[in-house]
Structure formats: C-alpha cells, structure tokens
PDB file of N, CA and C in Angstrom:
ATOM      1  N   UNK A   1      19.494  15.630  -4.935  1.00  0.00           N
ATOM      2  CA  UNK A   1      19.634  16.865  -4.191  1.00  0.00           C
ATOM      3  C   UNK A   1      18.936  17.991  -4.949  1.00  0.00           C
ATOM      4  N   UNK A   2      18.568  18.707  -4.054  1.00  0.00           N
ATOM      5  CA  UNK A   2      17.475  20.203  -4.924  1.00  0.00           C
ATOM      6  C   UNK A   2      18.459  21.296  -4.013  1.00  0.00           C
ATOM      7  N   UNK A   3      18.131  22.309  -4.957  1.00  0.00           N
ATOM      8  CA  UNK A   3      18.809  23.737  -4.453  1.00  0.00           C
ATOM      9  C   UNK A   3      17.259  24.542  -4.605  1.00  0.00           C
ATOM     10  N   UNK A   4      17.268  24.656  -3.294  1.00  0.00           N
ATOM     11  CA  UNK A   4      15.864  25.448  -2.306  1.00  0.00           C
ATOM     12  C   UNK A   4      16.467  27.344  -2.164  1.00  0.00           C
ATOM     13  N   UNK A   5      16.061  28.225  -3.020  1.00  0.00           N
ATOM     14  CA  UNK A   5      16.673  29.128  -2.284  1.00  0.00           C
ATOM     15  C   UNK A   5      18.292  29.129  -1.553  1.00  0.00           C
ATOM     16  N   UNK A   6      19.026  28.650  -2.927  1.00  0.00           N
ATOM     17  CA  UNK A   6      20.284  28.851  -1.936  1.00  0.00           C
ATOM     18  C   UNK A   6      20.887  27.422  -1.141  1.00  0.00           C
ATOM     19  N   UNK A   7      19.710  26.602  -0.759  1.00  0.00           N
ATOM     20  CA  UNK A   7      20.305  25.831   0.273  1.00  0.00           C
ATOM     21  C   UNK A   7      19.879  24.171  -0.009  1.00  0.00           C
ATOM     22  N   UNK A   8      20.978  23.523  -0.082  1.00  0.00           N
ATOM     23  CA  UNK A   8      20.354  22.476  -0.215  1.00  0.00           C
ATOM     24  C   UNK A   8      19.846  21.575   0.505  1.00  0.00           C
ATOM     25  N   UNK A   9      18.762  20.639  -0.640  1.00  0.00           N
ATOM     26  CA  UNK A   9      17.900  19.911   0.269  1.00  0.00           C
ATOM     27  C   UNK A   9      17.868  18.251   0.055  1.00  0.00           C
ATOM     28  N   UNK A  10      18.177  17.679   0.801  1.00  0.00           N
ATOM     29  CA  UNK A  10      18.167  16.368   0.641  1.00  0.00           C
ATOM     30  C   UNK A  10      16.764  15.521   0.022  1.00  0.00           C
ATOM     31  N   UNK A  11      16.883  14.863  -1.068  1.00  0.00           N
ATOM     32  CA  UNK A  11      14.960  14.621  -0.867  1.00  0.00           C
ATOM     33  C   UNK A  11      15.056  13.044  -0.285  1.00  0.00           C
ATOM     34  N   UNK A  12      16.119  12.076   0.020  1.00  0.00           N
ATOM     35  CA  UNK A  12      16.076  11.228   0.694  1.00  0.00           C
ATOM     36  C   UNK A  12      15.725  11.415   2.334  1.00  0.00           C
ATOM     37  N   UNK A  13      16.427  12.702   2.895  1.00  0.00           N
ATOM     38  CA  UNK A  13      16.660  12.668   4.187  1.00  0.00           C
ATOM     39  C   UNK A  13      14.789  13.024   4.325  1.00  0.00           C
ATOM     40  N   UNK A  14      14.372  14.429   3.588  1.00  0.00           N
ATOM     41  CA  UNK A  14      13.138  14.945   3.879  1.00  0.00           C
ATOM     42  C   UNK A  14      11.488  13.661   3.440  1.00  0.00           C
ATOM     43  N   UNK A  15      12.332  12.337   3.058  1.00  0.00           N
ATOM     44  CA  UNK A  15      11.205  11.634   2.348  1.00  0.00           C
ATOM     45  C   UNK A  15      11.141  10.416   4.048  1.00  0.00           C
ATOM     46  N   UNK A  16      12.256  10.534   4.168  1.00  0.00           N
ATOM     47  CA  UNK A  16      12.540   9.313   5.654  1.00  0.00           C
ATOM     48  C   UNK A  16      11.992  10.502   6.887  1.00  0.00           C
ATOM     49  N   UNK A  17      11.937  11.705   7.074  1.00  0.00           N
ATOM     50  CA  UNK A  17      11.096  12.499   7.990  1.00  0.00           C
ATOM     51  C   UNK A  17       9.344  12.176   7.603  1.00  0.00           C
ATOM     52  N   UNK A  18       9.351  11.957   6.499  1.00  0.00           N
ATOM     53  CA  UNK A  18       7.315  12.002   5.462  1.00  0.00           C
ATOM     54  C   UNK A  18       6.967  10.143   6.198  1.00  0.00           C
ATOM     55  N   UNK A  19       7.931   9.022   6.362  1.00  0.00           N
ATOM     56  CA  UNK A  19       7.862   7.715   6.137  1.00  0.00           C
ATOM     57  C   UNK A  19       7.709   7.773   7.430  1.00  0.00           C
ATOM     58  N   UNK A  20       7.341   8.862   8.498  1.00  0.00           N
ATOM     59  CA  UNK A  20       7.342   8.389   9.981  1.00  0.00           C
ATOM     60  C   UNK A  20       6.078   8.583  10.058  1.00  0.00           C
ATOM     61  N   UNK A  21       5.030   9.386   9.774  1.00  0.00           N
ATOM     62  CA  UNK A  21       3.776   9.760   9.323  1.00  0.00           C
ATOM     63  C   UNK A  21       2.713   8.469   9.098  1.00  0.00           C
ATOM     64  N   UNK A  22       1.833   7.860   9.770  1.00  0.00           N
ATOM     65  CA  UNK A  22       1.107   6.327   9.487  1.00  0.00           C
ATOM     66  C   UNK A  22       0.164   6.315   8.418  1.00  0.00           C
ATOM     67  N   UNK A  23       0.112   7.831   7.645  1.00  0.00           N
ATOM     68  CA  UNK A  23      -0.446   7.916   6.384  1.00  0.00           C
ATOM     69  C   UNK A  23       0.071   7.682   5.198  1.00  0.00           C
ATOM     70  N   UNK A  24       1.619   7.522   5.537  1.00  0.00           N
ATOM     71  CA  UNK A  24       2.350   7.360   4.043  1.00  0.00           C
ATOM     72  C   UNK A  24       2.861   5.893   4.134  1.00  0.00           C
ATOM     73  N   UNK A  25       2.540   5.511   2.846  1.00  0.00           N
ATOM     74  CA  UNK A  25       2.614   4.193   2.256  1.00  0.00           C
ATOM     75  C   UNK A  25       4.544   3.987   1.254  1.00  0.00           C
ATOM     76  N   UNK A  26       3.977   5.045   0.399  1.00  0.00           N
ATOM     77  CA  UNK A  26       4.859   5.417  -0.573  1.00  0.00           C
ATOM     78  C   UNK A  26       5.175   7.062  -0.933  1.00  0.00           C
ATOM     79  N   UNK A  27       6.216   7.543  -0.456  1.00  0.00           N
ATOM     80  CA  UNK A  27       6.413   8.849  -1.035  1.00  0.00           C
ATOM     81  C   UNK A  27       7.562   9.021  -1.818  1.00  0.00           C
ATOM     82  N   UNK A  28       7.780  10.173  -2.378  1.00  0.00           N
ATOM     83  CA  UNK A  28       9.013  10.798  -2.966  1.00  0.00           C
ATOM     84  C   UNK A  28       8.590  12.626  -2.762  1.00  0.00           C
ATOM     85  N   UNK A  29      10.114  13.011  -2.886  1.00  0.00           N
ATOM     86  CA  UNK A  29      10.643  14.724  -3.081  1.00  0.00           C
ATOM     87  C   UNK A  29      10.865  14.649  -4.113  1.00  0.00           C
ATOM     88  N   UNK A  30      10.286  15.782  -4.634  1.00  0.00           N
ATOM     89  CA  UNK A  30      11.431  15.816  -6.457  1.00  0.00           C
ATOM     90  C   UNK A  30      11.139  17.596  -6.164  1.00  0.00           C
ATOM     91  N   UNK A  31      12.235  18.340  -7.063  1.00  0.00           N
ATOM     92  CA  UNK A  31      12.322  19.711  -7.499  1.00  0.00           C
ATOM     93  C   UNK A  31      11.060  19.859  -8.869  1.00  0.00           C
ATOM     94  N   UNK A  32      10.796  21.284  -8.959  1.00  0.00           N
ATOM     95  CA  UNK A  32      10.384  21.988 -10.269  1.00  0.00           C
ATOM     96  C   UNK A  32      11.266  23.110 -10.120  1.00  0.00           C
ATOM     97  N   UNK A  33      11.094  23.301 -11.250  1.00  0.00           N
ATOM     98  CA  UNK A  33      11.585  24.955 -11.502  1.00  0.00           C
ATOM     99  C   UNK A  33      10.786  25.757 -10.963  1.00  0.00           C
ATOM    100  N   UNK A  34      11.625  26.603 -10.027  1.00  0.00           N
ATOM    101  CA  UNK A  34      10.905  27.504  -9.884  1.00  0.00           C
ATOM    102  C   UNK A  34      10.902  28.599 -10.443  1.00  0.00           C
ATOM    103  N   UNK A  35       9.454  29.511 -11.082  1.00  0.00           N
ATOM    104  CA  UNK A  35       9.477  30.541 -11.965  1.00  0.00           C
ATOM    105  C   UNK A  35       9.899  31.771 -11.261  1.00  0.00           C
ATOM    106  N   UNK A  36       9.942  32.134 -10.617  1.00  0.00           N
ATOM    107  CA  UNK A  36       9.989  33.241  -9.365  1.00  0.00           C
ATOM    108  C   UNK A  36      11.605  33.559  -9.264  1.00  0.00           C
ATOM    109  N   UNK A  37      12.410  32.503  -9.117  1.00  0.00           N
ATOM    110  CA  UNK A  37      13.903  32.165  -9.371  1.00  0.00           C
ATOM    111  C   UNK A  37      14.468  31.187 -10.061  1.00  0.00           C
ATOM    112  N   UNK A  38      14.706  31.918 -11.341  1.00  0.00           N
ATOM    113  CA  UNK A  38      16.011  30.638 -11.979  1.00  0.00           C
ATOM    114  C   UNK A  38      17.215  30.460 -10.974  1.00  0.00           C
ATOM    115  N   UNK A  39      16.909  28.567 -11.151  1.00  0.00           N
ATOM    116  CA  UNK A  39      17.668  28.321 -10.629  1.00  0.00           C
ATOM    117  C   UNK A  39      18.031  27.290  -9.255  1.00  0.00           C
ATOM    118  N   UNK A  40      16.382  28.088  -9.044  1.00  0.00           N
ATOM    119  CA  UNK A  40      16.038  27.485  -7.488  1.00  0.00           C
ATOM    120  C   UNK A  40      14.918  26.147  -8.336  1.00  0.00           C
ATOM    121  N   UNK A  41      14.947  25.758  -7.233  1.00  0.00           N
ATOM    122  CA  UNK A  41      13.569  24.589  -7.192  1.00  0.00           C
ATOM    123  C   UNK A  41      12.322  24.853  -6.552  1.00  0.00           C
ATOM    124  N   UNK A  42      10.841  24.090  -6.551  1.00  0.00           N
ATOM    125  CA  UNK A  42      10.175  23.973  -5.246  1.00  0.00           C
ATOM    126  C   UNK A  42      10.043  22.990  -5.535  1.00  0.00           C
ATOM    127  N   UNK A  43       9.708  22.377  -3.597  1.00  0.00           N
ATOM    128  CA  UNK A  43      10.046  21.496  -3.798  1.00  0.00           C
ATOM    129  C   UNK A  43       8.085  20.585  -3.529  1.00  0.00           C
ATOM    130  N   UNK A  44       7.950  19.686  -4.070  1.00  0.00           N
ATOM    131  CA  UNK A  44       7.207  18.675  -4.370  1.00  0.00           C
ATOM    132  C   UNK A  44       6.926  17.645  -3.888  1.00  0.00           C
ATOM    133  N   UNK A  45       5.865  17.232  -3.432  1.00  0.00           N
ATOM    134  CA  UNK A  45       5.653  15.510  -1.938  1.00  0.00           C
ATOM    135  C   UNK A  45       4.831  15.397  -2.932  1.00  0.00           C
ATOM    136  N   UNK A  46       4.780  14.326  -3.453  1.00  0.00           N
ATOM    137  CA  UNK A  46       4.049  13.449  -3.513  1.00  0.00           C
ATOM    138  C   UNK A  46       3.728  12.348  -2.578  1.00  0.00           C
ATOM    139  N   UNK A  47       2.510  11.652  -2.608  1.00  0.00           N
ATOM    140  CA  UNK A  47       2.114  10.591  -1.602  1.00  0.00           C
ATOM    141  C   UNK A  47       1.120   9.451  -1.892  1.00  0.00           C
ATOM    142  N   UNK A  48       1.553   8.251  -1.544  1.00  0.00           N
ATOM    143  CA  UNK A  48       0.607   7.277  -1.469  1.00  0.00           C
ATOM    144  C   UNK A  48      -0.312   6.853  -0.079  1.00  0.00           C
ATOM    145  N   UNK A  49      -1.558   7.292   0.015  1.00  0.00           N
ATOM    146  CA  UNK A  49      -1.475   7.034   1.189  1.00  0.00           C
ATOM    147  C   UNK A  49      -1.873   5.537   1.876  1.00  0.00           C
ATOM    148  N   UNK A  50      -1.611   5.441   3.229  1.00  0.00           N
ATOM    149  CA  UNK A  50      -1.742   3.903   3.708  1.00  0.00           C
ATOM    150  C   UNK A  50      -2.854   3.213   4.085  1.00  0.00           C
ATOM    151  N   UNK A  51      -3.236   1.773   3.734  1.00  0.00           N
ATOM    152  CA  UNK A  51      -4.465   1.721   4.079  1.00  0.00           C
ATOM    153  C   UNK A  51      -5.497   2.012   5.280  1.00  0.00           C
ATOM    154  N   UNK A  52      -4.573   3.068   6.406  1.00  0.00           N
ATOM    155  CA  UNK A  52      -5.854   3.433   7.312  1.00  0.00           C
ATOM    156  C   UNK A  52      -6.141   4.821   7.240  1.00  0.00           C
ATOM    157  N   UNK A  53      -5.407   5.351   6.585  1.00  0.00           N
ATOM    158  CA  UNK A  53      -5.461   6.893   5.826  1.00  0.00           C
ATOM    159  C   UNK A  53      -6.811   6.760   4.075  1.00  0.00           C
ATOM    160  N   UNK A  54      -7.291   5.695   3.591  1.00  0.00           N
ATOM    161  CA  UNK A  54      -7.201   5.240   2.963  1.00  0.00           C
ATOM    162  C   UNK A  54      -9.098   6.337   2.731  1.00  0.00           C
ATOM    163  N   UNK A  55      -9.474   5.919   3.481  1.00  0.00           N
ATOM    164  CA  UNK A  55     -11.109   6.792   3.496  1.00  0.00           C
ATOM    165  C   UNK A  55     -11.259   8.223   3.924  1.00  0.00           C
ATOM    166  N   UNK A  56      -9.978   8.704   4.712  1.00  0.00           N
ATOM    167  CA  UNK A  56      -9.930  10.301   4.862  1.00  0.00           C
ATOM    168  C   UNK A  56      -9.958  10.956   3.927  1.00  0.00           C
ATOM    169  N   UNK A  57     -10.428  12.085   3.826  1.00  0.00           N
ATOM    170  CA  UNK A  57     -10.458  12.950   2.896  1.00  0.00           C
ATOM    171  C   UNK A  57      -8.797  13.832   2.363  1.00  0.00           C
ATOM    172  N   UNK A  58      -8.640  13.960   1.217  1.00  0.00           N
ATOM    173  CA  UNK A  58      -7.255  14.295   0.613  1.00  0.00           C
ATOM    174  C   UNK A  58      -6.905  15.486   1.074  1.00  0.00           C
ATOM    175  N   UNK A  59      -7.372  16.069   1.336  1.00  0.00           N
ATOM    176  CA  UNK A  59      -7.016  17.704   2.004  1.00  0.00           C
ATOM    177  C   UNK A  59      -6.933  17.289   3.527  1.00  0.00           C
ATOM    178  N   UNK A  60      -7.916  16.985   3.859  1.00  0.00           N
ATOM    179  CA  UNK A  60      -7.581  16.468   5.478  1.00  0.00           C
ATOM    180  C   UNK A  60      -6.175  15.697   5.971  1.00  0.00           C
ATOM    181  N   UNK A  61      -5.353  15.070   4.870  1.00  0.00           N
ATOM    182  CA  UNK A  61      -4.634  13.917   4.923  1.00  0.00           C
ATOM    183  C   UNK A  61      -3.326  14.942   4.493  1.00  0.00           C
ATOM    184  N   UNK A  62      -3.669  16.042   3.489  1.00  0.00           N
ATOM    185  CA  UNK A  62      -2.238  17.047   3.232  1.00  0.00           C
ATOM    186  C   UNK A  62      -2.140  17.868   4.719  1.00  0.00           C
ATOM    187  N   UNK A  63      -3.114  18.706   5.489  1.00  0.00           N
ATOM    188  CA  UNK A  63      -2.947  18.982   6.241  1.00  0.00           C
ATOM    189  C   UNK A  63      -1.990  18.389   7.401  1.00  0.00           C
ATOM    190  N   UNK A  64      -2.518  17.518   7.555  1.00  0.00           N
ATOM    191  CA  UNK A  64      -1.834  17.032   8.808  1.00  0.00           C
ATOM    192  C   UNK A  64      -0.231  16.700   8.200  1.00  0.00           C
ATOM    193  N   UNK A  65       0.199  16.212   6.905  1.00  0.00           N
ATOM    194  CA  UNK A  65       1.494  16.109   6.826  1.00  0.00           C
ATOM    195  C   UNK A  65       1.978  17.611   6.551  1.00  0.00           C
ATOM    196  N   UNK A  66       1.382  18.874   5.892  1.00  0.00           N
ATOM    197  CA  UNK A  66       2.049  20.356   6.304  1.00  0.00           C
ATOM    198  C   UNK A  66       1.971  20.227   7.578  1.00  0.00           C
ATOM    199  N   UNK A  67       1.092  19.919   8.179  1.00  0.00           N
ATOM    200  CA  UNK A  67       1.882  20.275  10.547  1.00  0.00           C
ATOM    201  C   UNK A  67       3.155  19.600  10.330  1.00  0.00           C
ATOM    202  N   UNK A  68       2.974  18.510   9.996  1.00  0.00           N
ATOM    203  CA  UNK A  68       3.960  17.420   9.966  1.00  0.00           C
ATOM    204  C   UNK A  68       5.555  17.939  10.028  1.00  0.00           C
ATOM    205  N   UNK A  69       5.260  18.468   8.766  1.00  0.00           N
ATOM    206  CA  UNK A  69       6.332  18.915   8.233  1.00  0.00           C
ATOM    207  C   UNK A  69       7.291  20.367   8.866  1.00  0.00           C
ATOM    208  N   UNK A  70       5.952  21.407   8.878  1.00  0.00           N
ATOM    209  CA  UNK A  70       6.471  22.706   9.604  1.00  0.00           C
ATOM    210  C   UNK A  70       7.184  22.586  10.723  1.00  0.00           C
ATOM    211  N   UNK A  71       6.796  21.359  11.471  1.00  0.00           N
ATOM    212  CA  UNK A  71       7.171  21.288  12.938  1.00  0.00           C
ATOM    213  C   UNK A  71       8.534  20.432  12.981  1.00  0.00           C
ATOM    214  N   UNK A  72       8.985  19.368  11.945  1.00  0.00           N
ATOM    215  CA  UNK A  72       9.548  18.543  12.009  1.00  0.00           C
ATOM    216  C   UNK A  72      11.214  19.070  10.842  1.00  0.00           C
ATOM    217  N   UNK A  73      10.870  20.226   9.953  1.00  0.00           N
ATOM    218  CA  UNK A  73      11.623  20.419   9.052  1.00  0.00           C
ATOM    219  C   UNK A  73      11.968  22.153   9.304  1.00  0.00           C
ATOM    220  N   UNK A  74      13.082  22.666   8.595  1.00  0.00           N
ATOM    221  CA  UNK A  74      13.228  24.106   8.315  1.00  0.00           C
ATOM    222  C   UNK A  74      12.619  24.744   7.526  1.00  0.00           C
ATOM    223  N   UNK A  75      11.968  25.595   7.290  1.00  0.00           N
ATOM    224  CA  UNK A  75      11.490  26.344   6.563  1.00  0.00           C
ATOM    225  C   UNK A  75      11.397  26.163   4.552  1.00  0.00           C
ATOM    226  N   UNK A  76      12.626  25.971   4.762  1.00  0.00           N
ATOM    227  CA  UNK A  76      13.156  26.385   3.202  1.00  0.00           C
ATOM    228  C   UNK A  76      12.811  24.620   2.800  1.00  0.00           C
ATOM    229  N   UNK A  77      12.775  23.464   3.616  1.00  0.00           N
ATOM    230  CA  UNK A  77      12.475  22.527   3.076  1.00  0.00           C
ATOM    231  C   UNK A  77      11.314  21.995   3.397  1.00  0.00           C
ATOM    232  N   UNK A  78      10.006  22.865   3.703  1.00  0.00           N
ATOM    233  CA  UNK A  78       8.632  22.311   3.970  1.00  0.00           C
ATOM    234  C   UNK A  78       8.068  22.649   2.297  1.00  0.00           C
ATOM    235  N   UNK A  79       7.863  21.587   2.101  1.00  0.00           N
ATOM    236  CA  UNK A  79       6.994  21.482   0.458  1.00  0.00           C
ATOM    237  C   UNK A  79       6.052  22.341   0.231  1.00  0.00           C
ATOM    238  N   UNK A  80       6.102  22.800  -1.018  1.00  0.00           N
ATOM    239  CA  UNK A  80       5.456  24.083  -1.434  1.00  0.00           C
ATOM    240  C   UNK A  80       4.024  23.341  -2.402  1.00  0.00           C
ATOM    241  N   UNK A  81       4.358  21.841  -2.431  1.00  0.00           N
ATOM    242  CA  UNK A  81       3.297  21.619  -3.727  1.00  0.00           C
ATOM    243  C   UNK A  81       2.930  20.105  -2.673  1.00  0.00           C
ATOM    244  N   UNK A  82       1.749  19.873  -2.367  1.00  0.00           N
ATOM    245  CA  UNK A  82       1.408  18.522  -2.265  1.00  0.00           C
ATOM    246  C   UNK A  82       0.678  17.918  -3.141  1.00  0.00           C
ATOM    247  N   UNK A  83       0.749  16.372  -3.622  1.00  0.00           N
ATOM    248  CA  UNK A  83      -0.034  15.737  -4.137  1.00  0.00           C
ATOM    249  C   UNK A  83      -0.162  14.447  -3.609  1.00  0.00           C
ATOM    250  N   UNK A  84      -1.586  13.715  -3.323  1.00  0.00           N
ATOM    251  CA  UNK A  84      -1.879  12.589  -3.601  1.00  0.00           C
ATOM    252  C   UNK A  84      -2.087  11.448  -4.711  1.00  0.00           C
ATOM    253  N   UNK A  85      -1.133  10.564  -4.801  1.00  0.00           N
ATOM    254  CA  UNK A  85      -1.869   9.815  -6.069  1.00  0.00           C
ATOM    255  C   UNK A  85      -2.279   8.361  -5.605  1.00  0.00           C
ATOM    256  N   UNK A  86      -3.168   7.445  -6.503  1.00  0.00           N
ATOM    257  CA  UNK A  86      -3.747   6.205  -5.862  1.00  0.00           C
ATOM    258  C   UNK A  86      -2.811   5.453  -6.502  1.00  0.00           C
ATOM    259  N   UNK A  87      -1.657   5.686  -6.796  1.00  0.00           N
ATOM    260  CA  UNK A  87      -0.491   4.438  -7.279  1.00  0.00           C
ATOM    261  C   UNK A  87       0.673   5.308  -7.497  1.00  0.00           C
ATOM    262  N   UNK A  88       2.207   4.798  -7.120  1.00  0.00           N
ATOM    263  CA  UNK A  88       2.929   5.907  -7.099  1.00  0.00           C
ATOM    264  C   UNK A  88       3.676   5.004  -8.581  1.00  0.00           C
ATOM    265  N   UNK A  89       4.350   5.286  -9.770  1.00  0.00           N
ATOM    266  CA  UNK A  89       4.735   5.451 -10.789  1.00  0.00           C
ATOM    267  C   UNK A  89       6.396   4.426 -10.518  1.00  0.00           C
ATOM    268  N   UNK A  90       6.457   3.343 -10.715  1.00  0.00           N
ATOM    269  CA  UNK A  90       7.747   2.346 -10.208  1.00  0.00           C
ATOM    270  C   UNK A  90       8.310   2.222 -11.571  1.00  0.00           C
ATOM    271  N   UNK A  91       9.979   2.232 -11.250  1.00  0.00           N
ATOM    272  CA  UNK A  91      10.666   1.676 -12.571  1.00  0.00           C
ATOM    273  C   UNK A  91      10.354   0.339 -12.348  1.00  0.00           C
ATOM    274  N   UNK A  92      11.383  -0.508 -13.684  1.00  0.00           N
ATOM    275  CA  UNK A  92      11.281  -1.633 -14.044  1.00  0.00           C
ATOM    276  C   UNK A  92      11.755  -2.575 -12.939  1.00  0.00           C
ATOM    277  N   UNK A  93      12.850  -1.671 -11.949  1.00  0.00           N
ATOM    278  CA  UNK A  93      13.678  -2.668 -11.247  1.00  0.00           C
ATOM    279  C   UNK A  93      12.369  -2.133  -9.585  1.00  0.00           C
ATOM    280  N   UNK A  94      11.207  -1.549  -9.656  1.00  0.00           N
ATOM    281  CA  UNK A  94      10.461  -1.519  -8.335  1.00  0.00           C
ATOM    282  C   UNK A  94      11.235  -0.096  -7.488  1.00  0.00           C
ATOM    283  N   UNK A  95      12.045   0.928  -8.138  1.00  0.00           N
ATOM    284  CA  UNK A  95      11.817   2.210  -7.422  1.00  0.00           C
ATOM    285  C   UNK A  95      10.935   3.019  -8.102  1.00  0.00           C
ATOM    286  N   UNK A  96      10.334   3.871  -7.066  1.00  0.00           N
ATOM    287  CA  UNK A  96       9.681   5.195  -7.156  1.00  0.00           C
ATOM    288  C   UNK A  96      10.566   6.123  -8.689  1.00  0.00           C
ATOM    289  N   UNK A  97       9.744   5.889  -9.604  1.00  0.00           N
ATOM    290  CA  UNK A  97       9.918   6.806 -10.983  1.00  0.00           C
ATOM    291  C   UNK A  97      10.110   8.386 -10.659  1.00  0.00           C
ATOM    292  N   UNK A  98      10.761   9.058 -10.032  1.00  0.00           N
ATOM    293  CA  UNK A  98      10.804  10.083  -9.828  1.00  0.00           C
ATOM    294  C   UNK A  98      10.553  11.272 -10.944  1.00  0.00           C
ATOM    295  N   UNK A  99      11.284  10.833 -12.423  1.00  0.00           N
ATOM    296  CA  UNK A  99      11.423  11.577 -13.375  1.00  0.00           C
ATOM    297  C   UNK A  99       9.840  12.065 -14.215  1.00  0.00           C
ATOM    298  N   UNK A 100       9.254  10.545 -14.100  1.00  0.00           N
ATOM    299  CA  UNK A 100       7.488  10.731 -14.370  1.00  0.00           C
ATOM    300  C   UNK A 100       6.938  11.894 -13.187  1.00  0.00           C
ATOM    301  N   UNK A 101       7.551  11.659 -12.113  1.00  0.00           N
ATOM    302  CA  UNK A 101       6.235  12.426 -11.356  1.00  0.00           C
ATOM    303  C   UNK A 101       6.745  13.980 -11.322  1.00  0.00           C
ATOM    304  N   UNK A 102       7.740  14.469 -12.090  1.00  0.00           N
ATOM    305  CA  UNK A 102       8.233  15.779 -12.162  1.00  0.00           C
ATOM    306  C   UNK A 102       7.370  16.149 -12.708  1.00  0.00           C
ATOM    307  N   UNK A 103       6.722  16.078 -13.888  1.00  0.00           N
ATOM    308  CA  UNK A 103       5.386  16.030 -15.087  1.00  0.00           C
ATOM    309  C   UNK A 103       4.240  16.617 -13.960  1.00  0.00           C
TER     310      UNK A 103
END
C-alpha cells in the first residue's frame, strides 16, 4: 500500500487495471518519496512490454498506458513516473523484486 497525497493506493489493485492493457507482459507499482511532501509517495509503473508491443517505440507505448490510466483510474493514482525495462528484476521464489526497482 502507498499513501498518495493523503489517500491510499493499492499497487495490486492499480497493477491488475495496467495487466488489461495487450502491451504489458510484466508490471509492478512501487512508491518513492516524494520531495515536495514528506510523507507522501509518487507513485511509479514500471513495465515489461509484450511481444506485440515489442517494436513500438517506448514513448509511444507510455502514452497510450497514461490514456490508459487517466481514463481508467482517479487522479491521485495515475503514475507520476513511467518506466520501461527489457527484463523485470524476479526474486528467488519468481516474484517481481519490487524493492530493486525502487532504486
């Protein structure tokens, strides 16, 4: 759970809204600090994308998941930071390393 301004945000519920998207393979939510407010978070997508997303261009491919998102989420939980990576970071037992991709 992240505290967004006050309100919290699920990053399971907002990662199963990202997994409906035919570009995402593998994602996660994680918080940073946000400098602006101790206290608060922003919040962070990372993404793997899927092999027919795979030759689009990376900005072309964030775009469409910000529509994605604006239209599909509230305000306070549309991601402030996107990233693409070409392998998403797995523990030992095969989940998404969340704690690496805070970095």
């Amino acid at each position: 759970m992240l505290i967004v301004g006050g309100y919290k945000v699920f990053s399971t519920e907002m990662e199963a809204k990202f997994y409906e998207h035919s570009a995402v393979i593998m994602c996660a939510i994680v918080g940073l600090p946000n400098p602006v407010r101790p206290g608060s978070e922003l919040v962070k997508f990372i993404v793997q994308k899927s092999e027919a997303y795979k030759n689009r261009p990376d900005d072309q491919v964030i775009e469409e998941l910000k529509t994605m998102a604006k239209e599909k989420m509230f305000p306070y939980k549309v991601p402030k930071i996107f990233e693409i990576v070409q392998q998403m970071p797995l523990t030992s037992i095969g989940k998404i390393d969340k704690k690496r991709l805070r970095n």
